[in-house]
N, C-alpha and C. Protein backbone atom coordinates (compact mmCIF):
# COMPACT_ATOMS: atom_id res chain seq x y z
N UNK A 1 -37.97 -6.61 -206.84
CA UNK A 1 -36.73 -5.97 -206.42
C UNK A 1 -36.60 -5.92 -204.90
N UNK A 2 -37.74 -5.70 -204.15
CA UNK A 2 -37.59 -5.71 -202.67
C UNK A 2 -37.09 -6.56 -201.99
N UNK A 3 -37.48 -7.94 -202.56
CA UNK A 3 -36.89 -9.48 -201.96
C UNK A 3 -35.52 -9.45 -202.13
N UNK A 4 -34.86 -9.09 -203.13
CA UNK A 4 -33.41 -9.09 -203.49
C UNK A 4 -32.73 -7.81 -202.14
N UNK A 5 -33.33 -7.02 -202.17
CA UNK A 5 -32.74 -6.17 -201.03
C UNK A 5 -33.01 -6.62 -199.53
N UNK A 6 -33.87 -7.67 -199.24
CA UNK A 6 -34.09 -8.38 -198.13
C UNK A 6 -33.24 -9.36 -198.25
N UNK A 7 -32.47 -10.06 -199.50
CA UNK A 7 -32.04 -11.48 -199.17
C UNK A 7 -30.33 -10.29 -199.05
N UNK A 8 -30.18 -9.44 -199.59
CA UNK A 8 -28.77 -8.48 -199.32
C UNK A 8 -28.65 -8.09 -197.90
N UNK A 9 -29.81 -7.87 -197.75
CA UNK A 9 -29.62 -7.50 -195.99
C UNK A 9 -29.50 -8.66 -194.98
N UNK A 10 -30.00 -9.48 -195.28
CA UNK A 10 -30.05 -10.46 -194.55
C UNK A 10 -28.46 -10.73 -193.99
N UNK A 11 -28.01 -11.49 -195.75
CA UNK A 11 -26.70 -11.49 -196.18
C UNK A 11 -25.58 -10.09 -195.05
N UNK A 12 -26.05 -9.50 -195.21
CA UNK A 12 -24.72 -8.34 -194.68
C UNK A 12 -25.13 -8.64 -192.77
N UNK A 13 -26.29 -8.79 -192.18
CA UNK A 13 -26.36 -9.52 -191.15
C UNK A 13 -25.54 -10.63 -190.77
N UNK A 14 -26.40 -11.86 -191.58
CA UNK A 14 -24.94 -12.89 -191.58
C UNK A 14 -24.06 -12.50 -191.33
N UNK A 15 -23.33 -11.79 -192.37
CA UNK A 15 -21.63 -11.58 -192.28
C UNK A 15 -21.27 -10.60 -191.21
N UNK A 16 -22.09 -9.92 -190.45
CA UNK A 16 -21.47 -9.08 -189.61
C UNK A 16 -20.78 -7.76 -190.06
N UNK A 17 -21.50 -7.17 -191.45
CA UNK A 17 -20.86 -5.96 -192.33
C UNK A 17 -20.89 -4.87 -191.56
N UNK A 18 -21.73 -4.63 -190.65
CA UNK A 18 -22.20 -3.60 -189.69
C UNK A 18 -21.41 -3.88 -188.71
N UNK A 19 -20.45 -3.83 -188.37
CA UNK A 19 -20.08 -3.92 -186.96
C UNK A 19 -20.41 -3.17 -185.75
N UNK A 20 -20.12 -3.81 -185.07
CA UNK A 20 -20.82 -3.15 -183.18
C UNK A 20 -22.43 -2.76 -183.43
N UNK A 21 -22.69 -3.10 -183.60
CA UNK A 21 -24.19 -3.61 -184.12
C UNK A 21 -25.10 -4.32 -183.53
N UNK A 22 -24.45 -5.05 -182.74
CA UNK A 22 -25.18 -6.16 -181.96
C UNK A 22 -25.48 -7.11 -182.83
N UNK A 23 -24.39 -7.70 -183.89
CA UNK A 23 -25.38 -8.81 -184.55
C UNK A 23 -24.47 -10.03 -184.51
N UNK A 24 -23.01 -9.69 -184.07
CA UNK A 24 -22.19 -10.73 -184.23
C UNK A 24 -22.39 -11.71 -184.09
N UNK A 25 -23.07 -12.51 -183.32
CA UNK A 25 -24.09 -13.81 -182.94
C UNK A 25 -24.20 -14.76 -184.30
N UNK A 26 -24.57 -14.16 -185.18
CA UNK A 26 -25.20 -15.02 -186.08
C UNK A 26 -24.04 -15.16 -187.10
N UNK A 27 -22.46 -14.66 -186.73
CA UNK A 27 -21.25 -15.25 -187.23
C UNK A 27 -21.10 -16.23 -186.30
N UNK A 28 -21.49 -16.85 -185.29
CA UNK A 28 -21.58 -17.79 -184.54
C UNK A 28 -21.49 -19.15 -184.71
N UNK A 29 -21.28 -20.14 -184.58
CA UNK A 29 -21.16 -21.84 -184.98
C UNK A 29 -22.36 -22.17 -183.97
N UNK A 30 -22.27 -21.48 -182.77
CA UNK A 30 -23.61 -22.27 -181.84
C UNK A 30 -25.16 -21.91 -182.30
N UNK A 31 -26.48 -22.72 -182.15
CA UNK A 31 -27.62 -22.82 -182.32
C UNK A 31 -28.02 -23.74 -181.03
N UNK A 32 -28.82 -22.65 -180.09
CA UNK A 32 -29.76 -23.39 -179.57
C UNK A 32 -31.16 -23.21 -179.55
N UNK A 33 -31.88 -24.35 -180.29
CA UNK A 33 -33.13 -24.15 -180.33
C UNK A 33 -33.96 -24.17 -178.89
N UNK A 34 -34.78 -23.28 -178.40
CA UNK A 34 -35.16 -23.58 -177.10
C UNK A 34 -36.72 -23.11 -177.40
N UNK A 35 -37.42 -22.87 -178.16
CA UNK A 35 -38.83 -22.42 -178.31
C UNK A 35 -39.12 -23.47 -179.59
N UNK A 36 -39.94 -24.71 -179.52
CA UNK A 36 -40.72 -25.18 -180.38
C UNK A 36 -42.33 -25.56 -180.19
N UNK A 37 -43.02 -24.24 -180.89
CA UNK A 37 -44.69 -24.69 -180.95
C UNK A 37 -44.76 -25.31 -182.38
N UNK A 38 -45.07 -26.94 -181.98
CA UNK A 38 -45.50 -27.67 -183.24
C UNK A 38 -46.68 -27.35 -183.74
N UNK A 39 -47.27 -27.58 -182.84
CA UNK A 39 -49.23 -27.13 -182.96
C UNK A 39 -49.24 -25.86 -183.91
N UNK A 40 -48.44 -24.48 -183.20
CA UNK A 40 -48.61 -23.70 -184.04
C UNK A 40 -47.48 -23.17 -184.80
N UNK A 41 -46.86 -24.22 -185.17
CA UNK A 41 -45.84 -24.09 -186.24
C UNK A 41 -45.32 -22.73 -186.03
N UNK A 42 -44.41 -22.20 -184.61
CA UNK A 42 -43.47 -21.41 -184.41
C UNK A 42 -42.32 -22.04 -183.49
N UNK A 43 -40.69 -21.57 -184.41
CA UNK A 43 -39.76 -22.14 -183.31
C UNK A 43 -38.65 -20.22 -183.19
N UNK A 44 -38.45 -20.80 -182.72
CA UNK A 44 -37.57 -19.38 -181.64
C UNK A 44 -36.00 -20.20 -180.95
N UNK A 45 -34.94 -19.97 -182.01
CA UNK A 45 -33.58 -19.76 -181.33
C UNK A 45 -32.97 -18.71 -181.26
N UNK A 46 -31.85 -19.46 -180.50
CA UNK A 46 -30.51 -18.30 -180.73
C UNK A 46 -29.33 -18.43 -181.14
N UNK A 47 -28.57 -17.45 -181.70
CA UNK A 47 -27.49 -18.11 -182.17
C UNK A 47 -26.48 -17.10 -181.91
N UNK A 48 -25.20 -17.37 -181.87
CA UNK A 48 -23.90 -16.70 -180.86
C UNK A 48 -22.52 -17.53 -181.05
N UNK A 49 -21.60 -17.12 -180.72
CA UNK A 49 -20.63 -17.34 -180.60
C UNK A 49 -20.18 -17.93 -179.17
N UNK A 50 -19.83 -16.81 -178.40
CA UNK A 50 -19.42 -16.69 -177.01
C UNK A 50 -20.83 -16.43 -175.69
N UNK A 51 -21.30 -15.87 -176.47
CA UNK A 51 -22.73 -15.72 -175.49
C UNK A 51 -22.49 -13.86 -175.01
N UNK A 52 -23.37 -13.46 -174.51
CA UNK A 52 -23.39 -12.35 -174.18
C UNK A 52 -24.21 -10.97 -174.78
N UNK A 53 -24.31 -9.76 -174.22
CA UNK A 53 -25.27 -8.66 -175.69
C UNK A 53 -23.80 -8.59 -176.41
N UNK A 54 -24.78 -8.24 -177.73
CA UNK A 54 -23.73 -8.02 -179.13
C UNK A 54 -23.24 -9.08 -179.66
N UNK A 55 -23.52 -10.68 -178.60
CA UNK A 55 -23.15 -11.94 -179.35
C UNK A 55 -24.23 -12.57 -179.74
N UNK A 56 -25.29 -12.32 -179.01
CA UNK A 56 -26.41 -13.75 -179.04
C UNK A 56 -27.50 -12.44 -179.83
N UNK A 57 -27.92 -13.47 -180.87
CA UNK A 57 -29.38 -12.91 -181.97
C UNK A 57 -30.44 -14.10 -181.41
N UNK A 58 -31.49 -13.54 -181.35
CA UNK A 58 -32.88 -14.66 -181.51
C UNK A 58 -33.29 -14.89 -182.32
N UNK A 59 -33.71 -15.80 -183.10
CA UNK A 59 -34.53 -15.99 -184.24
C UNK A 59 -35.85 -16.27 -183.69
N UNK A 60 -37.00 -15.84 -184.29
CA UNK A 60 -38.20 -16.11 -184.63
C UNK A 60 -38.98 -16.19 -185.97
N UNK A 61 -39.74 -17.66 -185.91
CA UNK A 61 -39.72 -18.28 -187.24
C UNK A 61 -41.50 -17.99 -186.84
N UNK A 62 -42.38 -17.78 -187.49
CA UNK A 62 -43.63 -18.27 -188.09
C UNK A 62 -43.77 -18.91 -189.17
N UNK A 63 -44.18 -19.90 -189.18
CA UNK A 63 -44.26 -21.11 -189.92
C UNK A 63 -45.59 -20.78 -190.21
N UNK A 64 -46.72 -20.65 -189.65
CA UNK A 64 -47.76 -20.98 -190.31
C UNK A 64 -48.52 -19.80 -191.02
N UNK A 65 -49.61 -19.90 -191.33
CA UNK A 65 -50.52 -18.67 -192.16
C UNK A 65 -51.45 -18.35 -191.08
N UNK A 66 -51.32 -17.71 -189.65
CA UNK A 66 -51.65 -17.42 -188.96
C UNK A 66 -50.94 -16.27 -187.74
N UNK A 67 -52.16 -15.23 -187.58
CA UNK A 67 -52.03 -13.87 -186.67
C UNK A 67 -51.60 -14.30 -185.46
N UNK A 68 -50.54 -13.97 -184.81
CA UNK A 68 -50.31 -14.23 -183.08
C UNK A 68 -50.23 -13.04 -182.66
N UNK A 69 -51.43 -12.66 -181.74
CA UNK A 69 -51.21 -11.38 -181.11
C UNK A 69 -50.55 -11.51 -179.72
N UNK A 70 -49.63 -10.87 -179.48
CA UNK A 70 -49.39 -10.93 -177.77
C UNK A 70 -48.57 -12.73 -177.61
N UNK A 71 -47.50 -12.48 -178.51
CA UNK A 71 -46.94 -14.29 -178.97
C UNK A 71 -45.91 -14.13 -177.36
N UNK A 72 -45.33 -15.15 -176.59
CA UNK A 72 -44.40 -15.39 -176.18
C UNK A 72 -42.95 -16.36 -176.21
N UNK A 73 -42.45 -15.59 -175.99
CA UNK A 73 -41.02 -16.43 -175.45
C UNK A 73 -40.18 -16.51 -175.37
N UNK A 74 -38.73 -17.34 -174.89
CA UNK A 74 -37.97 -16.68 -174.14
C UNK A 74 -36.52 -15.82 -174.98
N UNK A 75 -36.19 -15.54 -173.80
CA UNK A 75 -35.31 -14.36 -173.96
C UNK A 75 -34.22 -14.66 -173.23
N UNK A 76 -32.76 -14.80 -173.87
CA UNK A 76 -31.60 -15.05 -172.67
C UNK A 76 -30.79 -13.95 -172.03
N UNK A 77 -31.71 -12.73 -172.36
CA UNK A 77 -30.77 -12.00 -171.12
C UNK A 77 -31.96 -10.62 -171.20
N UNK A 78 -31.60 -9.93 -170.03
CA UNK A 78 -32.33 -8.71 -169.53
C UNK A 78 -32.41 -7.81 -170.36
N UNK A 79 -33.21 -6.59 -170.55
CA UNK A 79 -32.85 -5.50 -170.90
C UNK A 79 -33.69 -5.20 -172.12
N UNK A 80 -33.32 -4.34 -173.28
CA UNK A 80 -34.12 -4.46 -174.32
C UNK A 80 -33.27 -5.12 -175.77
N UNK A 81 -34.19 -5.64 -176.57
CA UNK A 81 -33.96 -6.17 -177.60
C UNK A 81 -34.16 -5.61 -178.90
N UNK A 82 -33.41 -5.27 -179.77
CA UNK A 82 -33.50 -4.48 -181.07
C UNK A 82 -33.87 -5.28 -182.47
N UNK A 83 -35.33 -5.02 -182.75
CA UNK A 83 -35.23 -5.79 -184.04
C UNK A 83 -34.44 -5.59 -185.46
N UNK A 84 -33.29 -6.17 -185.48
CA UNK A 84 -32.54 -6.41 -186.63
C UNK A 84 -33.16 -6.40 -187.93
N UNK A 85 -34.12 -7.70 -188.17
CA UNK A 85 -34.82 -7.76 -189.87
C UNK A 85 -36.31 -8.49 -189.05
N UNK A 86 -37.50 -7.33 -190.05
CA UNK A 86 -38.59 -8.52 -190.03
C UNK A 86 -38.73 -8.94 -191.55
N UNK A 87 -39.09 -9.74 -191.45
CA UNK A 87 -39.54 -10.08 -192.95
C UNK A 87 -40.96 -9.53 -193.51
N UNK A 88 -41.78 -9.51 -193.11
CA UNK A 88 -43.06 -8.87 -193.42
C UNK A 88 -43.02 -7.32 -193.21
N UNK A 89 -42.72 -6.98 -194.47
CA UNK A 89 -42.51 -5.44 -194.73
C UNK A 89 -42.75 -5.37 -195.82
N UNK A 90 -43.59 -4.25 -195.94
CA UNK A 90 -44.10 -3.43 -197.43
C UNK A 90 -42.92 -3.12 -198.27
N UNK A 91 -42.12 -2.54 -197.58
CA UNK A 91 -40.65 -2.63 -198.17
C UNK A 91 -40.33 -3.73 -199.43
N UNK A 92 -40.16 -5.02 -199.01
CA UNK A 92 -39.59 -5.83 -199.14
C UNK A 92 -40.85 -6.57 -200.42
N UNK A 93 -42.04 -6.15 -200.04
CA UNK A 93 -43.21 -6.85 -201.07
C UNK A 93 -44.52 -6.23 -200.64
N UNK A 94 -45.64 -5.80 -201.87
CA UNK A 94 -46.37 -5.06 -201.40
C UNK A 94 -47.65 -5.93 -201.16
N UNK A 95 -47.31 -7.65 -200.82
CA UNK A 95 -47.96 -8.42 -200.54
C UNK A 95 -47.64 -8.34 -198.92
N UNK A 96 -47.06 -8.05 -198.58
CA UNK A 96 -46.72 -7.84 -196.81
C UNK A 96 -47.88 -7.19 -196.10
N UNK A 97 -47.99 -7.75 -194.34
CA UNK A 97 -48.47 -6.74 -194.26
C UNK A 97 -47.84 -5.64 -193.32
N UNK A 98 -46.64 -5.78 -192.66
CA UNK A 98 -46.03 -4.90 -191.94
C UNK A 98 -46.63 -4.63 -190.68
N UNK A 99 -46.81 -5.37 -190.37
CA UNK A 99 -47.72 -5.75 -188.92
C UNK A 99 -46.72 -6.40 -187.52
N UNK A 100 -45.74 -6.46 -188.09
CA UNK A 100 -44.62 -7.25 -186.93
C UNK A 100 -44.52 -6.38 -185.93
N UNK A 101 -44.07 -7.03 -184.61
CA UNK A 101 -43.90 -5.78 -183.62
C UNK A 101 -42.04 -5.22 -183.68
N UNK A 102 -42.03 -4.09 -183.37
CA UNK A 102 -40.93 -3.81 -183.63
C UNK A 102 -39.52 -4.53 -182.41
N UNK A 103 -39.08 -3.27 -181.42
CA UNK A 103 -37.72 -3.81 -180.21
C UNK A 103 -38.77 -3.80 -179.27
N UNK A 104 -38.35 -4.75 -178.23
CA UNK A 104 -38.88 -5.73 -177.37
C UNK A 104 -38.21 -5.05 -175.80
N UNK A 105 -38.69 -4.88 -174.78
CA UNK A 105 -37.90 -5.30 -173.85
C UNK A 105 -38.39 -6.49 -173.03
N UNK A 106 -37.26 -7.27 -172.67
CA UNK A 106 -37.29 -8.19 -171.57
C UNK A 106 -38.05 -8.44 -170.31
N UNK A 107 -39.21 -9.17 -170.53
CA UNK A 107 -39.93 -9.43 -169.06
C UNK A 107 -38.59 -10.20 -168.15
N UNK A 108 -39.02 -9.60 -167.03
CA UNK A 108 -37.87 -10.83 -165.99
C UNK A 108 -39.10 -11.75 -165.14
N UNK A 109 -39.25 -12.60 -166.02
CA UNK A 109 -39.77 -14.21 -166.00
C UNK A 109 -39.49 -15.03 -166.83
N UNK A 110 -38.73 -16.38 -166.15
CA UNK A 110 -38.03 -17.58 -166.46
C UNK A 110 -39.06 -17.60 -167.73
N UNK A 111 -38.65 -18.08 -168.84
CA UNK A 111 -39.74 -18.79 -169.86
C UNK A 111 -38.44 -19.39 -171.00
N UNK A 112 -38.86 -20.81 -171.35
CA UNK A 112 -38.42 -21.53 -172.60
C UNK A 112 -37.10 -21.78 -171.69
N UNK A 113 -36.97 -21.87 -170.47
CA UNK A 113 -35.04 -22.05 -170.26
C UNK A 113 -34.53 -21.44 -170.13
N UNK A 114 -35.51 -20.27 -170.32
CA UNK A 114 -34.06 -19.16 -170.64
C UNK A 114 -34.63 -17.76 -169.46
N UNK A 115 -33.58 -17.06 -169.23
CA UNK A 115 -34.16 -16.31 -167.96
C UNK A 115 -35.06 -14.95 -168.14
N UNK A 116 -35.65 -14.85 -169.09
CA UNK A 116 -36.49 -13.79 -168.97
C UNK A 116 -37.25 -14.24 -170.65
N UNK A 117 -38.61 -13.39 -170.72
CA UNK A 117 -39.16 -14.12 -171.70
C UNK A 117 -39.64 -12.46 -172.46
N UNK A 118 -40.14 -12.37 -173.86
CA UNK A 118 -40.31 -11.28 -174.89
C UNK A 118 -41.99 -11.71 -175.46
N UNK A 119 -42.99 -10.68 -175.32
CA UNK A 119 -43.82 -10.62 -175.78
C UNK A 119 -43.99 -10.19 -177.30
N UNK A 120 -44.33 -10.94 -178.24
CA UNK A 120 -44.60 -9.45 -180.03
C UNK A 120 -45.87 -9.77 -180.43
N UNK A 121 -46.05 -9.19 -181.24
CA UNK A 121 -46.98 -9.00 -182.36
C UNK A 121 -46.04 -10.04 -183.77
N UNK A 122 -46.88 -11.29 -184.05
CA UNK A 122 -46.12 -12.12 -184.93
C UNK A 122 -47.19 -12.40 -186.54
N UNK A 123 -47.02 -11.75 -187.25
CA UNK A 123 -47.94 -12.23 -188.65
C UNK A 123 -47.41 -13.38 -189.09
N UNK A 124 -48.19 -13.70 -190.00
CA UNK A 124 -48.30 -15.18 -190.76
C UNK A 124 -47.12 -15.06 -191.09
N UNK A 125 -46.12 -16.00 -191.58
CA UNK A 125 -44.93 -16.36 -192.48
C UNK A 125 -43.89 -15.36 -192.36
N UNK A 126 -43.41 -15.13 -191.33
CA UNK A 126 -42.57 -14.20 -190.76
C UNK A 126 -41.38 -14.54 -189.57
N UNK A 127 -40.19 -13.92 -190.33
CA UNK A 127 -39.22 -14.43 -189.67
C UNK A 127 -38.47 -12.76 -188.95
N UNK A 128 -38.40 -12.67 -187.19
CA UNK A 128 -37.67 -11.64 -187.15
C UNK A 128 -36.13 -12.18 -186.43
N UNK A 129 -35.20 -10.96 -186.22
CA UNK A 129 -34.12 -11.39 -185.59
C UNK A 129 -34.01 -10.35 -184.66
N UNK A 130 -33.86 -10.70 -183.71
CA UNK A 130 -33.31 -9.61 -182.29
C UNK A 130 -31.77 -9.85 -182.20
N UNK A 131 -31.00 -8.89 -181.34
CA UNK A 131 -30.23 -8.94 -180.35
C UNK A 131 -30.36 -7.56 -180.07
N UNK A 132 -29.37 -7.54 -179.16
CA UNK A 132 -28.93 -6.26 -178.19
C UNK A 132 -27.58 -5.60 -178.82
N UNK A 133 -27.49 -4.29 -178.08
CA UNK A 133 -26.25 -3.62 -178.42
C UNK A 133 -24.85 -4.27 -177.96
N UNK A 134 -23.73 -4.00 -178.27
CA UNK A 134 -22.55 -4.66 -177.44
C UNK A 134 -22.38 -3.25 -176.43
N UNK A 135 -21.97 -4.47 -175.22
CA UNK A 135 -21.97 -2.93 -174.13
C UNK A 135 -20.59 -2.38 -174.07
């Protein structure tokens, strides 16, 4: 039952059901991928509309069956970042382990292209989404 309330939430993300939320981004047509570790099977975009907080979400993908403590990378704008959905939550399956790091703020150092870069805590097979508030 938990997965079904993760793939609903997800879903109401997508669609932007929450408004002023900071999630509008991911009603967006643009994707730019700018973080790909092949080696360790993690990629990190973003996705937006117009650009800006309250437009642009990050995605972070773990791909592999492996712990990243202290993971990096980048971030396209200042300030702090609110985690939207992790996937590894007890919540969601009591195979999880709920180990994700939660909201982020923004180092101001260039990293991936993008002008400031986000440190987390990333478990195996885990996908989170950031953005910011709309100001």
């Amino acid at each position: 039952m938990g997965i079904i309330k993760l793939i609903a939430k997800l879903i109401r993300l997508r669609l932007n059901r929450d408004s002023g939320s900071g999630r509008k981004g991911l009603t967006g047509q643009h994707v730019d991928v700018y973080h790909a570790n092949h080696q360790g099977k993690v990629v990190a975009f973003k996705q937006f509309s117009g650009g800006g907080a309250g437009d642009e979400c990050v995605i972070v993908a773990n791909l592999a069956n492996q712990q990243y403590s202290d993971y990096e990378f980048g971030l396209p704008a200042a300030g702090k970042w609110h985690r939207r959905v992790v996937t590894d939550r007890k919540q969601w399956s009591d195979d999880f382990g709920g180990n994700a790091s939660g909201d982020i703020d923004a180092i101001e150092e260039p990293y991936d292209g993008q002008s400031h870069r986000g440190r987390i805590e990333l478990p195996p097979h885990t996908v989170l989404i950031y953005s910011q508030n709309a100001s």
